[in-house]
Protein backbone atom coordinates (compact mmCIF):
# COMPACT_ATOMS: atom_id res chain seq x y z
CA UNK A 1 -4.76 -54.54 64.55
CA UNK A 2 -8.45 -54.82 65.60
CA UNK A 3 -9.38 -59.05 66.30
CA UNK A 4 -11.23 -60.54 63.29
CA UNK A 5 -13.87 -62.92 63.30
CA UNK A 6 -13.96 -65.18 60.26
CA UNK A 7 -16.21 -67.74 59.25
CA UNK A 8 -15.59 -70.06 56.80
CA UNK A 9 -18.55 -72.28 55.72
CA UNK A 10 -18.11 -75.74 53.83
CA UNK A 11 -20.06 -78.70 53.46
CA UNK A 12 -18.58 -81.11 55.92
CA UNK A 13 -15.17 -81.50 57.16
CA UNK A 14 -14.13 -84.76 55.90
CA UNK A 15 -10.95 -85.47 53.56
CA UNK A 16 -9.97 -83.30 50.96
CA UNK A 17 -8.75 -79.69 49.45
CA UNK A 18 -11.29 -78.11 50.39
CA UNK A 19 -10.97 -79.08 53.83
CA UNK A 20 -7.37 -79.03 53.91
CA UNK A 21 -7.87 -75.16 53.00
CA UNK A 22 -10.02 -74.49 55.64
CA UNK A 23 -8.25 -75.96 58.28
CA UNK A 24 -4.92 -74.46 56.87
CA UNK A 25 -6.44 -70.71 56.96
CA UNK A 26 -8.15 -71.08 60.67
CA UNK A 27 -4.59 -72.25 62.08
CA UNK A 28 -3.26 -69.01 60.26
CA UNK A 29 -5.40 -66.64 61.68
CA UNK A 30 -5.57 -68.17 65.63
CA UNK A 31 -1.98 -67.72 65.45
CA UNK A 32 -2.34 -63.97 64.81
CA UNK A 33 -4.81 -63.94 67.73
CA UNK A 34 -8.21 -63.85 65.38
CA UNK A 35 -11.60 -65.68 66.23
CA UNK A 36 -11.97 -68.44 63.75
CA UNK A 37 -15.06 -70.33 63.21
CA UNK A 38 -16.03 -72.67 61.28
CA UNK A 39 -19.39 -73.73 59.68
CA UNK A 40 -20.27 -77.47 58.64
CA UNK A 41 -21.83 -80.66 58.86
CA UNK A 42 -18.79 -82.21 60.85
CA UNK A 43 -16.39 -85.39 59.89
CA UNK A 44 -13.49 -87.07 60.86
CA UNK A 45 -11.19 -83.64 60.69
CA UNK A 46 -13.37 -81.79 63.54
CA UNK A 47 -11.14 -82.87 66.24
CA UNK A 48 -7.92 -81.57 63.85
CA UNK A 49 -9.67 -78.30 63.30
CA UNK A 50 -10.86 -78.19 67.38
CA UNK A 51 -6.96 -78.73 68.02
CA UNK A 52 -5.76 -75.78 66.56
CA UNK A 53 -7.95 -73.71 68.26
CA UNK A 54 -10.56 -72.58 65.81
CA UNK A 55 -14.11 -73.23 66.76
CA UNK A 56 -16.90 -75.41 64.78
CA UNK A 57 -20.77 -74.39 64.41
CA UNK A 58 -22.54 -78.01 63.28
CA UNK A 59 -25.21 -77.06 60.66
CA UNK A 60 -26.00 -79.30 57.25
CA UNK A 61 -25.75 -76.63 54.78
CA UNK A 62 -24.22 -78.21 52.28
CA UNK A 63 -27.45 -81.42 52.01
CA UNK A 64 -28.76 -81.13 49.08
CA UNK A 65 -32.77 -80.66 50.14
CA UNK A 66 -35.02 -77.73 51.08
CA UNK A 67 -35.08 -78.75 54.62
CA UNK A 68 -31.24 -77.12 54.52
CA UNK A 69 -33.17 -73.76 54.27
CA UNK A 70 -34.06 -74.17 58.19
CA UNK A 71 -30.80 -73.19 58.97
CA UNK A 72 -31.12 -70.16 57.61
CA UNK A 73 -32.62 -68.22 60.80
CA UNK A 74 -29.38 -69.84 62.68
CA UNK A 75 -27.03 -69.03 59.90
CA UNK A 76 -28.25 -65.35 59.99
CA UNK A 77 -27.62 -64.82 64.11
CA UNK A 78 -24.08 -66.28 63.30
CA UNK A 79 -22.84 -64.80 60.83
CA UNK A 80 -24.14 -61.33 62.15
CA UNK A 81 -21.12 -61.73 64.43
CA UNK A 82 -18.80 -61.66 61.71
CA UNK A 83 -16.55 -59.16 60.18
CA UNK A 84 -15.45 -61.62 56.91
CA UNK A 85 -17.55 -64.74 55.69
CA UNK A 86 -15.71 -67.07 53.59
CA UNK A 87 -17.75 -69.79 51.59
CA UNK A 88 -15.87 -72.13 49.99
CA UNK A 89 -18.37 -74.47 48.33
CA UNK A 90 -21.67 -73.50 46.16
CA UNK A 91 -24.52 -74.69 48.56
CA UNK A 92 -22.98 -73.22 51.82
CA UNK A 93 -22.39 -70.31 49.44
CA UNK A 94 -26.06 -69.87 48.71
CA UNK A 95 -26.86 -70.26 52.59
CA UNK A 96 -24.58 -67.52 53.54
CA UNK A 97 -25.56 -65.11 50.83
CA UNK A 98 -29.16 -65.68 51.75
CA UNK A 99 -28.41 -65.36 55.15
CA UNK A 100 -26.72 -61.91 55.11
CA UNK A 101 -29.67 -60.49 52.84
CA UNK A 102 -31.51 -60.84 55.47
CA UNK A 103 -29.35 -58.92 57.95
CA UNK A 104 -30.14 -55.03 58.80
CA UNK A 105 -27.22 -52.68 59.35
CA UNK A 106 -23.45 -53.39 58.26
CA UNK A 107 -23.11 -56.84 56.90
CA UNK A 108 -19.47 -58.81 57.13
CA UNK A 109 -17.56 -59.02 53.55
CA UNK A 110 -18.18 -61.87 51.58
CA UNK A 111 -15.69 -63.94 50.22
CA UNK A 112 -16.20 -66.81 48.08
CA UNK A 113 -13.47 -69.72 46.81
CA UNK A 114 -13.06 -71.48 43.50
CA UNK A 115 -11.96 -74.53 44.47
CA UNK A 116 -12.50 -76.39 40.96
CA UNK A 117 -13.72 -76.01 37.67
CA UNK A 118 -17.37 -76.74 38.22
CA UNK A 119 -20.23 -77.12 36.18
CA UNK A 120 -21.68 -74.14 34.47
CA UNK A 121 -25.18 -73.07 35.97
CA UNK A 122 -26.95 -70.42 37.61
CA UNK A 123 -26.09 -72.92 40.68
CA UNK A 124 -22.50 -72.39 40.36
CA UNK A 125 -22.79 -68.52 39.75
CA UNK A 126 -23.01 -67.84 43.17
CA UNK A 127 -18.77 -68.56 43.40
CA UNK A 128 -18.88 -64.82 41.59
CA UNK A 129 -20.81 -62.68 43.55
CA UNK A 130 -17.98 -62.61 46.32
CA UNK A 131 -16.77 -59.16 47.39
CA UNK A 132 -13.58 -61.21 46.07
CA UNK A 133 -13.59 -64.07 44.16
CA UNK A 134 -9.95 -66.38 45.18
CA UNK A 135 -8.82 -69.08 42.76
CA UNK A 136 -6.38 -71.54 43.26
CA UNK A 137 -4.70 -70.97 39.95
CA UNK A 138 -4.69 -69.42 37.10
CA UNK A 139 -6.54 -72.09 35.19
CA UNK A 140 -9.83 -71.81 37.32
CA UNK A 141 -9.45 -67.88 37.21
CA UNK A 142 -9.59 -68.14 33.60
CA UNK A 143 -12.74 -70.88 33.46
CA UNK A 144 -14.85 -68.74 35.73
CA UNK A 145 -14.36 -65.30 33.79
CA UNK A 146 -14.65 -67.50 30.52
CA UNK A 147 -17.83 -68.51 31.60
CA UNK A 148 -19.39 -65.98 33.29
CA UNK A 149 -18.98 -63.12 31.34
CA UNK A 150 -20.65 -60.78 33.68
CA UNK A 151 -18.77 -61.62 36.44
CA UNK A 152 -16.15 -58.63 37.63
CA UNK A 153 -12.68 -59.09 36.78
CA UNK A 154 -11.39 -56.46 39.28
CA UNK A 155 -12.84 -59.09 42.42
CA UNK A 156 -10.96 -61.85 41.20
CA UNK A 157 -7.68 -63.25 42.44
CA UNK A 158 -5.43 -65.79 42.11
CA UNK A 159 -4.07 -67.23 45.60
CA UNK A 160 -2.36 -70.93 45.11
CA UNK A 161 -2.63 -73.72 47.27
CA UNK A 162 0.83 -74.29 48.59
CA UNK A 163 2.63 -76.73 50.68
CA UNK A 164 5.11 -77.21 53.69
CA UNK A 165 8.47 -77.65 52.15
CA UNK A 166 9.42 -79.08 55.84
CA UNK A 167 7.06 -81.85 55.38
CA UNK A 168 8.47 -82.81 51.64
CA UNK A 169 11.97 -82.49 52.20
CA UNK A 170 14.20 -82.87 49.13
CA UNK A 171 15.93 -86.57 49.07
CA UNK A 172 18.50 -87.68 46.85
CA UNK A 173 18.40 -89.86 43.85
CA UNK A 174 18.28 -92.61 43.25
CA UNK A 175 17.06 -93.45 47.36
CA UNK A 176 18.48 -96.90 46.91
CA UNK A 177 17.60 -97.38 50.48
CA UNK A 178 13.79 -96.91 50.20
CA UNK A 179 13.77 -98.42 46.83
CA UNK A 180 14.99 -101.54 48.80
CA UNK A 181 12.64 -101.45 51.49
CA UNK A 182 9.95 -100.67 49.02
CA UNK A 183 10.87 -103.98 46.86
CA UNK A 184 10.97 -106.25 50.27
CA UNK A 185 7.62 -105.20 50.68
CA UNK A 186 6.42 -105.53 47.16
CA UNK A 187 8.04 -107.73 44.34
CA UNK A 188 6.38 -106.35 41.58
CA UNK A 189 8.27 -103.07 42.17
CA UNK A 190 11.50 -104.86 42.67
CA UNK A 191 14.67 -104.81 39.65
CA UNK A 192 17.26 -102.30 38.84
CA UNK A 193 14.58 -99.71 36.32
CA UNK A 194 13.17 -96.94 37.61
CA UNK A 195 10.32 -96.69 39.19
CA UNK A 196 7.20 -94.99 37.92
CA UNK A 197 4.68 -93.47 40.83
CA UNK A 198 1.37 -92.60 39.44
CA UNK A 199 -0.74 -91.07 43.05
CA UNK A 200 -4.75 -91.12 42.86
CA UNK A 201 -7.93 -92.55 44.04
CA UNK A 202 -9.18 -94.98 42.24
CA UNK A 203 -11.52 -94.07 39.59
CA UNK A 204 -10.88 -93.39 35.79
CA UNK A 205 -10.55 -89.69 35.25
CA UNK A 206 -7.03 -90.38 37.51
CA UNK A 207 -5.44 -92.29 34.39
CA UNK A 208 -4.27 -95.67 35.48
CA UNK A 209 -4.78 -97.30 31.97
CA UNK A 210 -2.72 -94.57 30.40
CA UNK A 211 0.14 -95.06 33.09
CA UNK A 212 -0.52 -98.73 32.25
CA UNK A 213 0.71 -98.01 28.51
CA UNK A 214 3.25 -96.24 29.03
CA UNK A 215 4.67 -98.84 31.09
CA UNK A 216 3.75 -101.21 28.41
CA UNK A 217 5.97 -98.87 26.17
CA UNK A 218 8.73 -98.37 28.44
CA UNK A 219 9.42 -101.93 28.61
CA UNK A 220 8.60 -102.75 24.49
CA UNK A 221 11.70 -100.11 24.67
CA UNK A 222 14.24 -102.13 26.58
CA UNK A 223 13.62 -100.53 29.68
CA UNK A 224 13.06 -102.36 33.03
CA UNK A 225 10.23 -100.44 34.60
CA UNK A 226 8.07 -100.75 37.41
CA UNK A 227 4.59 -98.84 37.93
CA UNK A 228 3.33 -98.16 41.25
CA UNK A 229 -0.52 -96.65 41.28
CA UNK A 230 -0.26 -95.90 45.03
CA UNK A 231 -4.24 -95.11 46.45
CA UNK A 232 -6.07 -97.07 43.58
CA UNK A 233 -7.02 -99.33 45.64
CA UNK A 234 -9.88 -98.41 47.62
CA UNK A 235 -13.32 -99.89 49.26
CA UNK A 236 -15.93 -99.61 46.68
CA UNK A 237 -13.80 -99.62 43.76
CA UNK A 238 -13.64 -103.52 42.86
CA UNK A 239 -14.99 -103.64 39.54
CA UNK A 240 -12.87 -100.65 38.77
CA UNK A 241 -9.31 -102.70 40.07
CA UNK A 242 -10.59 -105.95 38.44
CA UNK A 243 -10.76 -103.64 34.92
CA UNK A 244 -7.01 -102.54 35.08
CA UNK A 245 -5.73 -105.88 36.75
CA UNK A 246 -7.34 -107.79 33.50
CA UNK A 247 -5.32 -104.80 31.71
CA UNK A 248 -2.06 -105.75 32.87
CA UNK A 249 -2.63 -109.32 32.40
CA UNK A 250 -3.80 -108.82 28.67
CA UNK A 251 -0.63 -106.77 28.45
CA UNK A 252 1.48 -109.55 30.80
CA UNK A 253 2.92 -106.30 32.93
CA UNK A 254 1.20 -108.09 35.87
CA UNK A 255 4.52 -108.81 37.65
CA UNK A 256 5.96 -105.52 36.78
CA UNK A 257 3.08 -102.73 38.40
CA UNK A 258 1.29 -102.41 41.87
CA UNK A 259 -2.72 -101.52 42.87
CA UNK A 260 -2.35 -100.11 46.32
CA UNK A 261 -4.34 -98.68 49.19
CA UNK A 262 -3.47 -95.27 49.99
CA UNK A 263 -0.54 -94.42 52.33
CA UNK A 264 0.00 -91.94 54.91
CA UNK A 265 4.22 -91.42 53.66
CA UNK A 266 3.70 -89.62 50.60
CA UNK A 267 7.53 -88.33 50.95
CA UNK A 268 8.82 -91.30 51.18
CA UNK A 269 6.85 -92.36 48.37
CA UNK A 270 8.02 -89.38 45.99
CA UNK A 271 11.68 -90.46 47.39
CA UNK A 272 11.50 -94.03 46.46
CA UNK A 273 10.47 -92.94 42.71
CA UNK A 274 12.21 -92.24 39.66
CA UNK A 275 9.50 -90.46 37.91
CA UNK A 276 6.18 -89.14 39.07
CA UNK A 277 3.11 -89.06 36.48
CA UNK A 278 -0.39 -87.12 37.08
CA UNK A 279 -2.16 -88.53 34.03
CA UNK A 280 -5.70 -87.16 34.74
CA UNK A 281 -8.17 -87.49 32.30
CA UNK A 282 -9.88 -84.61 33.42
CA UNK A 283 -8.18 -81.22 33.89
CA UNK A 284 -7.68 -80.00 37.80
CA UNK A 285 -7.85 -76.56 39.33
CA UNK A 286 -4.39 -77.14 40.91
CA UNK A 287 -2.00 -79.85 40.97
CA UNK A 288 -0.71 -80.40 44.35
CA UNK A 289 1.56 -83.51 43.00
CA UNK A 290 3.26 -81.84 40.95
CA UNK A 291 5.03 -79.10 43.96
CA UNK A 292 4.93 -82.04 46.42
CA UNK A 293 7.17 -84.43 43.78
CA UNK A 294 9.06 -81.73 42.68
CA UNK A 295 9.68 -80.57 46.67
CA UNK A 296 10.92 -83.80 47.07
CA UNK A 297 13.38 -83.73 43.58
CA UNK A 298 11.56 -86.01 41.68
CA UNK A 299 10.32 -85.25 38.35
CA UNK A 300 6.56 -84.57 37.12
CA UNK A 301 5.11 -86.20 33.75
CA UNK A 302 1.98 -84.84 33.18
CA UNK A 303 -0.70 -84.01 30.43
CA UNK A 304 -0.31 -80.17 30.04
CA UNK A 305 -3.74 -79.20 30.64
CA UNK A 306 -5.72 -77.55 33.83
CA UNK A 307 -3.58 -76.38 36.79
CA UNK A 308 -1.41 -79.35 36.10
CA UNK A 309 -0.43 -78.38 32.86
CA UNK A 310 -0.11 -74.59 34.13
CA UNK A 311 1.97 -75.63 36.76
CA UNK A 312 4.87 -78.14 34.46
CA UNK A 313 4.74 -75.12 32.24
CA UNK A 314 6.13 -73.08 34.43
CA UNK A 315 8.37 -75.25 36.66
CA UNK A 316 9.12 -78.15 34.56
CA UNK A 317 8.62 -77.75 30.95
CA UNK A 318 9.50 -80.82 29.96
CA UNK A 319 6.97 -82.78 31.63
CA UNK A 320 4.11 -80.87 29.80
CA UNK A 321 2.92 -83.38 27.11
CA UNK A 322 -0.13 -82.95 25.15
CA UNK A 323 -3.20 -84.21 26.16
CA UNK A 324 -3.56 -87.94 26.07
CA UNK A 325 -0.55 -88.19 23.35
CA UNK A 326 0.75 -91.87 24.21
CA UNK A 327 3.99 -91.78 22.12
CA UNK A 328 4.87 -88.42 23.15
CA UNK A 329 4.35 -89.32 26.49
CA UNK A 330 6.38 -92.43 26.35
CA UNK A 331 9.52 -90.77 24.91
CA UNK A 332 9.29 -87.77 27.43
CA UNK A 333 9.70 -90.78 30.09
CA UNK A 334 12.18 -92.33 28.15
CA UNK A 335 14.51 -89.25 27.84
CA UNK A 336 13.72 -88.01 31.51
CA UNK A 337 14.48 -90.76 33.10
CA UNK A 338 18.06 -90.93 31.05
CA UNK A 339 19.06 -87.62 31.45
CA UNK A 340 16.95 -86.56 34.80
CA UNK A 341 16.72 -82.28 34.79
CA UNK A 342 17.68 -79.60 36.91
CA UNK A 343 14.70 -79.14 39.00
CA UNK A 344 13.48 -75.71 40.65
CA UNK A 345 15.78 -75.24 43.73
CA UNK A 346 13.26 -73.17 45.63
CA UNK A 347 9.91 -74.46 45.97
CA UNK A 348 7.24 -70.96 44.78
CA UNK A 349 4.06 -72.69 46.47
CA UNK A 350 4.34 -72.60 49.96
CA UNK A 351 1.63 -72.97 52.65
CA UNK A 352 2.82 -69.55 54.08
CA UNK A 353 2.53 -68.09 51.02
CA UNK A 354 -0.87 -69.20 50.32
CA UNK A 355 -1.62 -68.49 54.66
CA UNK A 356 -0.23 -64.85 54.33
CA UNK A 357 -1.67 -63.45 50.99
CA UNK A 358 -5.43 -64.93 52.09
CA UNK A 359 -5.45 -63.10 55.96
CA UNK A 360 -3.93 -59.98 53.57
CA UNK A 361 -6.99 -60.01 51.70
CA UNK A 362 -9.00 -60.12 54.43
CA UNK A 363 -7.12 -57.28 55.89
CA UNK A 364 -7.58 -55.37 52.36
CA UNK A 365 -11.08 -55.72 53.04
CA UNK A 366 -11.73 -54.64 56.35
CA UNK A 367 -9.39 -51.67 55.98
């Protein structure tokens, strides 16, 4: 097979799924022996990408200004070298698309991601006019053909994001040991209940005050539970903690639930839980906690909407509750955490999956 040069374009490389996705697909096609290049305004995951091989083209086309449009004559000489371009974000999109208007002769194939469920606009329209259109689940899929009715069907496709089962490996339950080591280090998450892991940044569309009730519940029910909100805490977000800590005081669950930083041991984190809970107030194009908990054996309460709902539909029924229903919620904790259920035994969203049916459409493309 001829060597393929693809260039992804995104705003900036720092944290995120975006970024995770482009880094993930440039490791996948240097080790098939393709040119992979990559187009942004930098951050802290250059050197990651640099490791694996791929290359990196600095240009701001993702800063919100007309100045980005003086890239465009050094966008244009790029991406003539290119057999697939791959925008994953609307700005860079624009750039690119405007870029390869410009070029005479054969043009590379243009391939746009939906990454989210963004706003509607003539702005976010761009995301359709890919050659093919990939979204990460059926829920954005749906959204963007909802919405943009004269977008074509026929160029859309549904590609997950997907993990590494390797780096989520199932543990048993209960993990008495890192439930213990977990309590040493934090009292509030101490006791012989279950534990309750709620993972997010800290801002409001994650759903800490509705974790924060169901714990409240939980416990009116005889039920010794602890709530850990693992990467509320954050820099910038003060107000924001001092809201939910005068929450659990009102509530007097202050001794019985944890604000903390973000952690680098997710696993271990799923491991040392009882029950996981994605509580977002605001439906998601995917829902990457829900096949990282469940990779791990742990099971996934969630509202059933967005790719999170799509996703408990499918692998764990019942741990789809309807939107922002509090006693619903609270007895689908209740009853999982009695009677914990047979989880999926093989994990459907895998990293290679996601690796191998992306470099096939590229292939599809160029043959």
């Amino acid at each position: 097979m001829r060597r393929k040069t693809v260039i992804q374009l995104l705003p900036a490389l720092e944290a995120g799924g975006v970024e995770r996705s482009t880094l993930e697909i440039a490791a996948a096609l240097v080790a098939r022996g393709d040119r992979a290049i990559v187009v942004s305004a930098g951050g802290r995951l250059l050197p990651a990408l640099q490791a694996l091989g791929a290359e990196h083209v600095t240009l701001e086309i993702g800063r919100k200004s007309p100045l980005v449009l003086r890239h465009l004559g050094a966008l244009r000489k790029l991406l003539a070298q290119a057999d697939i371009v791959h925008a994953r974000s609307r700005l860079p999109a624009w750039m690119a698309w405007l870029a390869l208007r410009g070029l005479r002769g054969a043009r590379p194939h243009f391939v746009t991601t939906a990454h989210g469920l963004n706003s509607v606009s003539r702005y976010s329209a761009i995301m359709t006019r890919g050659e093919r259109v990939i979204c990460v689940s059926n829920t954005v899929k749906a959204y963007w053909l909802q919405h943009y009715p004269n977008a074509d069907p026929a160029r859309f496709t549904v590609i997950p994001r997907g993990i590494d089962p390797a780096l989520f490996p199932h543990a048993l339950h209960p993990d008495t040991e890192a439930r213990a080591r977990l309590a040493q280090q934090y009292s509030q998450l101490g006791g012989q209940g279950p534990l309750l892991l709620l993972p997010g940044r800290g801002t409001r569309l994650k759903g800490h005050a509705d974790a924060i009730t169901l714990l409240e519940g939980l416990r009116e029910r005889g039920i010794d539970a602890r709530l850990w909100m693992l990467g509320a805490r954050q820099r910038g977000r003060e107000a924001y903690l001092q809201e939910l800590q005068q929450q659990l005081q009102g509530k007097g669950l202050q001794d019985y639930a944890l604000l903390a930083e973000p952690t680098s041991t997710m696993p271990q984190a799923y491991a040392a839980s009882d029950l996981v809970l994605q509580l977002s107030r605001k439906p998601e194009a995917f829902g990457r906690t829900v096949i990282e908990a469940l990779s791990v054996g742990r099971p996934v309460l969630g509202w059933a909407h967005g790719g999170v709902g799509e996703l408990l539909a499918e692998l764990l029924p019942k741990g789809a509750i309807p939107a922002f229903d509090q006693e619903q919620l609270a007895a689908a904790a209740q009853a999982l955490l009695a009677s914990p259920p047979s989880l999926p035994q093989a994990q459907p969203y895998t990293l290679r999956a996601m690796q191998e049916a992306t470099l096939m459409l590229y292939d599809t493309l160029e043959s």
